[in-house]
Protein backbone atom coordinates (compact mmCIF):
# COMPACT_ATOMS: atom_id res chain seq x y z
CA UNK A 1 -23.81 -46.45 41.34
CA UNK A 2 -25.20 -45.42 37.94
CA UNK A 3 -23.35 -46.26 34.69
CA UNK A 4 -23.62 -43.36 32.46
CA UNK A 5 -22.59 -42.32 28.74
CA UNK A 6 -22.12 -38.96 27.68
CA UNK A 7 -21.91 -37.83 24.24
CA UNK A 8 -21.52 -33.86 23.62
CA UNK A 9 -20.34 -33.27 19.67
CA UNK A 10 -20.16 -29.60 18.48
CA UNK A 11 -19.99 -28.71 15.15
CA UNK A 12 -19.40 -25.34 13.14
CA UNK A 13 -19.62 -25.18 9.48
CA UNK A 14 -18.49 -22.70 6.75
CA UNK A 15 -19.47 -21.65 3.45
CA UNK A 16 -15.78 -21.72 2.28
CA UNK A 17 -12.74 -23.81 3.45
CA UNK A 18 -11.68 -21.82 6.51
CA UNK A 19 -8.27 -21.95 8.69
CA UNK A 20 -8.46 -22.74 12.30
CA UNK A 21 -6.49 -21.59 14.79
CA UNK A 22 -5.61 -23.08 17.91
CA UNK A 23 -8.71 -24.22 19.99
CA UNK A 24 -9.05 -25.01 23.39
CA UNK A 25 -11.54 -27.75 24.43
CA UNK A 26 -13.09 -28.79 27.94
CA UNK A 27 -15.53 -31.52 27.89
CA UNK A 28 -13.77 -34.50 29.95
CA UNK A 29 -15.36 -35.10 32.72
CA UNK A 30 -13.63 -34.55 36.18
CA UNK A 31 -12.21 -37.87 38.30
CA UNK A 32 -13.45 -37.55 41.91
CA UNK A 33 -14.81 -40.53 44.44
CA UNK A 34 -18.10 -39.89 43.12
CA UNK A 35 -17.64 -40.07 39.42
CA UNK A 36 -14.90 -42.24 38.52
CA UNK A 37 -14.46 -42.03 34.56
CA UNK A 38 -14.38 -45.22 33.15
CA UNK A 39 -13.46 -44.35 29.26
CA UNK A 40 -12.87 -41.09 27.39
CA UNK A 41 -12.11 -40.74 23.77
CA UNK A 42 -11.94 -37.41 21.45
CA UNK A 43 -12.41 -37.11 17.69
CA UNK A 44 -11.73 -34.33 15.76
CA UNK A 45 -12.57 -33.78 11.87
CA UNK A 46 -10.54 -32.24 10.81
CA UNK A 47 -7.66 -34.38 12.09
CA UNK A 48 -5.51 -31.64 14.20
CA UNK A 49 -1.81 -31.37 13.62
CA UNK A 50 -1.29 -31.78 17.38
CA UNK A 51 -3.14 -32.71 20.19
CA UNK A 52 -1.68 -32.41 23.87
CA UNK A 53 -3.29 -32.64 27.52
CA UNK A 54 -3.22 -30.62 30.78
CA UNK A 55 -4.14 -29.48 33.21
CA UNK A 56 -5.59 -26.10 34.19
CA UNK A 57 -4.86 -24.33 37.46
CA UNK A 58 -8.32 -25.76 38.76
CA UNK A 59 -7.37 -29.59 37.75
CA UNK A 60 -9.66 -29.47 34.87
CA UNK A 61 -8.45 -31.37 31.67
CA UNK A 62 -7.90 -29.44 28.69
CA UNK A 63 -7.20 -30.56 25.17
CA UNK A 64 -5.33 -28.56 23.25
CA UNK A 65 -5.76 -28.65 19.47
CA UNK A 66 -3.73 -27.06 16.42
CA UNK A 67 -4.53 -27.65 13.07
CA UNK A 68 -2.29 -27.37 9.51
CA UNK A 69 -5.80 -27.92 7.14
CA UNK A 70 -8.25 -25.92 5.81
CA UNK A 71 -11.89 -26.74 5.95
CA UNK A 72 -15.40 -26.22 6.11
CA UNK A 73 -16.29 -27.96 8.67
CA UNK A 74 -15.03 -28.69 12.37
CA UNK A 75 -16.07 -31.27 14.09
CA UNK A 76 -15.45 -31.91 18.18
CA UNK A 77 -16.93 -34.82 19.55
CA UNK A 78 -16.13 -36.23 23.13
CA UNK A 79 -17.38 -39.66 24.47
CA UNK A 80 -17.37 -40.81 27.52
CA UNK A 81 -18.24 -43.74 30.10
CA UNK A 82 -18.53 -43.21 33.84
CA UNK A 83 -19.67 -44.27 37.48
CA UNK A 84 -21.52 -41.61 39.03
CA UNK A 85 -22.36 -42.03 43.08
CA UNK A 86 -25.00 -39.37 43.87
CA UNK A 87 -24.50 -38.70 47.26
CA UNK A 88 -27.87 -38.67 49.96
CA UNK A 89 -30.25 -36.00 49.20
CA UNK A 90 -29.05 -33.01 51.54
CA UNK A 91 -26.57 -34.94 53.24
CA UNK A 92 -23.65 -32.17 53.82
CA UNK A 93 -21.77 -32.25 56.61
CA UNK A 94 -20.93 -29.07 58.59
CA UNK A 95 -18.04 -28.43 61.28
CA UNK A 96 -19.92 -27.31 64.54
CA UNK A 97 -17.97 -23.69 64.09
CA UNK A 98 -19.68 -23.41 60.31
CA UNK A 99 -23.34 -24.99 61.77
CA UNK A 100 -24.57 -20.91 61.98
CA UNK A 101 -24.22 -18.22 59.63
CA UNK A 102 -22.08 -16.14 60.01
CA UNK A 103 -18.88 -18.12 60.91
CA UNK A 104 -15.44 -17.40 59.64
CA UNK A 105 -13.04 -20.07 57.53
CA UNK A 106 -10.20 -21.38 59.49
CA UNK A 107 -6.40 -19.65 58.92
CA UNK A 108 -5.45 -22.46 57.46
CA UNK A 109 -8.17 -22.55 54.14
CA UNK A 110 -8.40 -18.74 53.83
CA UNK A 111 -5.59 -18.39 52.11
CA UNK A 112 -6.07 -21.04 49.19
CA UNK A 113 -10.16 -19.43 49.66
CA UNK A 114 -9.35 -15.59 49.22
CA UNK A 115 -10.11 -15.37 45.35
CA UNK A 116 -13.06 -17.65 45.33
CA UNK A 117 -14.26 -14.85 47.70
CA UNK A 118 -13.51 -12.25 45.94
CA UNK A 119 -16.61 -10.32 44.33
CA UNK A 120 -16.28 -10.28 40.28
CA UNK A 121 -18.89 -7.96 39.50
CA UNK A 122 -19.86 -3.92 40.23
CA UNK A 123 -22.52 -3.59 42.73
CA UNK A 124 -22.30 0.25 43.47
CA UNK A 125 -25.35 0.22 45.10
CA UNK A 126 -24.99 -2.86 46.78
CA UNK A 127 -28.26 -4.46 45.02
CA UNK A 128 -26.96 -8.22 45.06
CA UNK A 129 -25.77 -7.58 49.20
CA UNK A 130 -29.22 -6.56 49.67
CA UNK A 131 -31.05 -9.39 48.21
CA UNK A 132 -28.54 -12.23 49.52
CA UNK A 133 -29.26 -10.21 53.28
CA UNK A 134 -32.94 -11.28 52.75
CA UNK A 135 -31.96 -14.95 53.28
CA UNK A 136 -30.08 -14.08 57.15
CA UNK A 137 -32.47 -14.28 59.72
CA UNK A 138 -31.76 -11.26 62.42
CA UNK A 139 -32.24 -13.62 65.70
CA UNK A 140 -28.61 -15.29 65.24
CA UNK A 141 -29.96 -18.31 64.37
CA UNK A 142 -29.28 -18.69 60.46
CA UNK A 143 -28.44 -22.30 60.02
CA UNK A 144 -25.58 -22.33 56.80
CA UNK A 145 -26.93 -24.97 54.93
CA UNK A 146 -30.48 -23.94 55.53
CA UNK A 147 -30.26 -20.52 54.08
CA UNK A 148 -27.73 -21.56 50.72
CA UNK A 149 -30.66 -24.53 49.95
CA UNK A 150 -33.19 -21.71 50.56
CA UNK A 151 -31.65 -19.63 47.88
CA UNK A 152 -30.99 -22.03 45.83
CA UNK A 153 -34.67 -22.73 45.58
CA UNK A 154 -35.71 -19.23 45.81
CA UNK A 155 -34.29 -18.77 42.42
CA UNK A 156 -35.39 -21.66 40.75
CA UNK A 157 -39.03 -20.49 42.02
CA UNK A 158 -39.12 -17.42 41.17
CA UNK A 159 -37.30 -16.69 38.18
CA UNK A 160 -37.90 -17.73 35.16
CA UNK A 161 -35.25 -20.84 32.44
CA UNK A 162 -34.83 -19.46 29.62
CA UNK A 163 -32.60 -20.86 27.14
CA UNK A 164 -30.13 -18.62 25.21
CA UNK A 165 -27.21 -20.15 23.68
CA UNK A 166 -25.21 -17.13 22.87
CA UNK A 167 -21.45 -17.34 24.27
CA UNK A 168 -21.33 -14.89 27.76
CA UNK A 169 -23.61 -14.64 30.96
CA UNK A 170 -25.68 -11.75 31.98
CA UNK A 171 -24.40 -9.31 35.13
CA UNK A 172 -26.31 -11.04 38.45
CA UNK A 173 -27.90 -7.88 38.83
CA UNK A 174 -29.88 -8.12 35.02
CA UNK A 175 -30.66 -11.48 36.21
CA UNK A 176 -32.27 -10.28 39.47
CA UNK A 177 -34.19 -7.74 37.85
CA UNK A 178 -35.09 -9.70 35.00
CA UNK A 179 -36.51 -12.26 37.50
CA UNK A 180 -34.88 -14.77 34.15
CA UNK A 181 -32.15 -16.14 32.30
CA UNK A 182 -30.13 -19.43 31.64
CA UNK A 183 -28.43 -21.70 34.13
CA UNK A 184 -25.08 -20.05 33.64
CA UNK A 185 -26.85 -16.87 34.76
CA UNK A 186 -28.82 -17.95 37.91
CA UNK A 187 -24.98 -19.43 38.82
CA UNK A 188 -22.99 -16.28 38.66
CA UNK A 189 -26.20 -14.76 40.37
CA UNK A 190 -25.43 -17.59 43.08
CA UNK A 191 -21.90 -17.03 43.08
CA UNK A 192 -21.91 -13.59 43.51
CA UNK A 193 -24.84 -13.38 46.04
CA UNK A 194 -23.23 -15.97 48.68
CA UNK A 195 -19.50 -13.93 47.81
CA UNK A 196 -21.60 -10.85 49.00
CA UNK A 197 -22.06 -13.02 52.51
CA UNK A 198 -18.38 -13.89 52.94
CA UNK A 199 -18.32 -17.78 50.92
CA UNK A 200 -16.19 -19.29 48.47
CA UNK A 201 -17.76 -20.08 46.32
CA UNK A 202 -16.97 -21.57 41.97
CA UNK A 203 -18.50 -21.96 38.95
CA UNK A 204 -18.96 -25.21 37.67
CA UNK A 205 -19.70 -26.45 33.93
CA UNK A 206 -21.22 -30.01 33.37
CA UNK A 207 -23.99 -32.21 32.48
CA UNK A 208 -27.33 -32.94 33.93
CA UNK A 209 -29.39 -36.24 33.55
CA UNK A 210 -32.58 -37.22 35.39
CA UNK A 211 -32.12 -40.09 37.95
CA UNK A 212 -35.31 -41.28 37.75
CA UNK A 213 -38.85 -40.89 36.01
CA UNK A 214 -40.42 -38.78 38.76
CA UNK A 215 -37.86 -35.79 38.39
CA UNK A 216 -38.03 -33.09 35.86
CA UNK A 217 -34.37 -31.20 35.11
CA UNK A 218 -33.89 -27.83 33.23
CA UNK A 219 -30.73 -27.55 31.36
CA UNK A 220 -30.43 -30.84 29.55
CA UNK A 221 -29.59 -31.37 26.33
CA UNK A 222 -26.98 -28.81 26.55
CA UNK A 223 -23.72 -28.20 28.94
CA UNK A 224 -25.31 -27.11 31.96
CA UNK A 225 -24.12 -24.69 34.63
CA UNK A 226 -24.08 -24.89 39.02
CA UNK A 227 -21.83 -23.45 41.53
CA UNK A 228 -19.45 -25.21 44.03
CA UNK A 229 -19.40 -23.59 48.17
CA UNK A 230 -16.74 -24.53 50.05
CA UNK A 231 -18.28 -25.66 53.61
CA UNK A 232 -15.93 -26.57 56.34
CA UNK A 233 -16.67 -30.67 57.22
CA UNK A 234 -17.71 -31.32 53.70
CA UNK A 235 -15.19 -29.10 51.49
CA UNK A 236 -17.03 -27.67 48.21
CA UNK A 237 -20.64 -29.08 47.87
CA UNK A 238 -23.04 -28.30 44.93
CA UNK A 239 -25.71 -26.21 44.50
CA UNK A 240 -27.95 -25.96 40.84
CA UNK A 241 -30.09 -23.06 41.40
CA UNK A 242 -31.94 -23.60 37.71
CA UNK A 243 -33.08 -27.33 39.25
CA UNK A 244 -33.04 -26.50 43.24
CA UNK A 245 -30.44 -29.88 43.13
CA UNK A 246 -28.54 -29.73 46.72
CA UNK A 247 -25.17 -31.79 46.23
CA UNK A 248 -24.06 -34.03 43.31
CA UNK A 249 -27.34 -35.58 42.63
CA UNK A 250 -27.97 -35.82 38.61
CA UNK A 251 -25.01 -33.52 37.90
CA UNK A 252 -21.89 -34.82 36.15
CA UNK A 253 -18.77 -32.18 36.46
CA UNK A 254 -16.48 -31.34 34.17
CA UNK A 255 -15.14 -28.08 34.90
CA UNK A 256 -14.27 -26.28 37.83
CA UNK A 257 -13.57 -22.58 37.66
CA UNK A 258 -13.26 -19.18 39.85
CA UNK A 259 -15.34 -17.32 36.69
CA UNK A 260 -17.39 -18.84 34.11
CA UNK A 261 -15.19 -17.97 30.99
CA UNK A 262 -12.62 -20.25 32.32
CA UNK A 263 -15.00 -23.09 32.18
CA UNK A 264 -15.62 -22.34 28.54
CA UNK A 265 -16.29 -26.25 27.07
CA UNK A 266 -14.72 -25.12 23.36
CA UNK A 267 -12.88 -22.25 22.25
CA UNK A 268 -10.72 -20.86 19.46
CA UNK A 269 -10.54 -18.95 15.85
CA UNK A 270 -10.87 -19.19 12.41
CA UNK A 271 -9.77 -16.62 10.01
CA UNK A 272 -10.69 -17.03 6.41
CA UNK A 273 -13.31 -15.43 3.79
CA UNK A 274 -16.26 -12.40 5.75
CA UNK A 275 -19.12 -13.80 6.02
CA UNK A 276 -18.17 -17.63 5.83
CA UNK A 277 -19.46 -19.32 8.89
CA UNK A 278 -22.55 -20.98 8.50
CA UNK A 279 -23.51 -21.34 12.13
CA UNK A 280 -22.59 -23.74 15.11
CA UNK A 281 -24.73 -26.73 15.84
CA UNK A 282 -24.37 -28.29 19.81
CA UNK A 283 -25.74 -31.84 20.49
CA UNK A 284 -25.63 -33.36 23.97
CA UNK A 285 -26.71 -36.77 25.32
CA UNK A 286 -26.52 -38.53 28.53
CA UNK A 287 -27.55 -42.16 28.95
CA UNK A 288 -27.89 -44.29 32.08
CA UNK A 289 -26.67 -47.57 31.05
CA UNK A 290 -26.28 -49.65 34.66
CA UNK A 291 -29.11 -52.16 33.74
CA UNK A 292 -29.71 -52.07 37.80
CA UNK A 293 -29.82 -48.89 38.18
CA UNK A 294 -32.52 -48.14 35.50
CA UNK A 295 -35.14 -50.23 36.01
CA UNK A 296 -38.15 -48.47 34.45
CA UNK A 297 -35.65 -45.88 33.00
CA UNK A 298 -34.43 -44.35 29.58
CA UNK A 299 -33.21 -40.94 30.40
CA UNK A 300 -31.81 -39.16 27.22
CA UNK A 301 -31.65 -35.25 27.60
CA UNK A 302 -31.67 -34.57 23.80
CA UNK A 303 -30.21 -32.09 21.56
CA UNK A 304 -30.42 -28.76 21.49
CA UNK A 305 -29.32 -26.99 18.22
CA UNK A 306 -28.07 -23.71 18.03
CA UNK A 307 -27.04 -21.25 15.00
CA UNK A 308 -25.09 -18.04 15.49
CA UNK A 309 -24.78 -15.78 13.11
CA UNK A 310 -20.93 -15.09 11.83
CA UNK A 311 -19.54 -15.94 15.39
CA UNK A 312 -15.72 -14.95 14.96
CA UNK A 313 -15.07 -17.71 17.85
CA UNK A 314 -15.66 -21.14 17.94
């Protein structure tokens, strides 16, 4: 089991000393039997006036931060120290009922499933049904697992990473016609595709780090995005379209969501002076540290800067 450290600081400056309001932050990783946090700390500079835990309707930990200074700068930097068991390449489990597409959920999980079904986006003319259709064979004999991999791979090769570190996603269907787009964009494309075919399916916000020398990721150095399909026998398993990653291998979560602006890793305002924000600067770094398990391995995913012009929201 890999030892990792995670570092993820984002910082906004301002020309002038600024007020904040309250912000809203998400960047503690999730406890589960296959990542099992072993130390968390937040700093803030400015020191906030308060800062109090929950937790969201999904589980997720969320800091919540107020403030009583001005400044010009704001600071957020999160730290943390966990085990992370990536489970056997492909190894999901499937109830015989669920073996074959199409099957339907049992009575008992539809009810708590019905939202994460539920379709998000307009598709008037039924463009992402027709494109997740391609991936159902017409002899009966679509194995589940089978055709969510294949799609999962289809889109990481055939469309094109491209970074963009705006806030917001584009619609799944610019994505399919733009054959490109970040990782939070080939998710909701995911999402929305395997909705179309009856799955529950969730966005997920985390971290990715290469296991080893011999495999390449896209999306480090940044938050990264996947989605989350629940499968009855092995309850919700990963899938990272941008990497073609099939379960938890190299992916670290830390929020779970039904949409992806609930899984939003740091929000909140400022009001003060037009004009006064500088830009916003993101810096993300994951380390294996489990002397065993890296043998012949440094993995550091870098940092990615980013500067927006006048964004109104942190």
């Amino acid at each position: 089991m890999p030892l990792l450290t995670i570092r993820h600081v984002t910082e906004y400056t301002y020309r002038q000393p600024v007020t904040f309001g309250e912000h809203r932050i998400m960047m503690r990783p999730r406890e589960s039997y296959d990542q099992r946090l072993v130390e968390a700390r937040l700093e803030i500079d400015p020191e906030p006036a308060e800062l109090r835990w929950l937790h969201d309707v999904f589980g997720n930990s969320v800091a919540i931060a107020r403030f009583d200074k001005r400044a010009k700068r704001l600071r957020v930097e999160s730290f943390a120290r966990l085990d992370h068991a990536p489970l056997p390449a492909h190894h999901v489990d499937v109830e015989d009922y669920a073996r074959l597409y199409p099957f339907t959920y049992s009575s008992e999980d539809m009810p708590d499933l019905l939202r994460s079904i539920e379709r998000q986006h307009l598709d008037p003319y039924r463009v992402i049904d027709t494109w997740a259709r391609r991936f159902v064979r017409n002899d009966g004999t679509t194995g589940t697992v089978d055709m969510l991999s294949a799609m999962a791979l289809q889109i990481r090769e055939e469309f094109t990473y491209v970074a963009r570190h705006e806030k917001g996603t584009q619609t799944p269907i610019e994505t399919l016609k733009k054959k490109q787009g970040t990782c939070r964009d080939y998710a909701v494309l995911m999402i929305e595709a395997v909705r179309a075919l009856g799955f529950a399916a969730r966005f997920v916000s985390g971290y990715v780090y290469n296991p080893s020398r011999g495999e390449g990721v896209v999306g480090g150095g940044n938050t990264h995005a996947w989605v989350r399909i629940f499968l009855p026998g092995s309850g919700w398993v990963e899938f990272d379209p941008t990497n073609g990653i099939i379960g938890n291998r190299g992916l670290i979560r830390v929020a779970v969501a039904r949409d992806p602006y609930q899984a939003v890793p740091l929000s909140g305002t400022w009001s003060g002076f037009p004009n006064s924000s500088t830009g916003m600067t993101v810096d993300v770094d994951v380390h294996i540290v489990d002397p065993a398990a890296s043998i012949g391995v440094s993995v550091s995913d870098g940092a990615v800067n980013s500067r927006l012009n006048n964004p109104k929201e942190s």
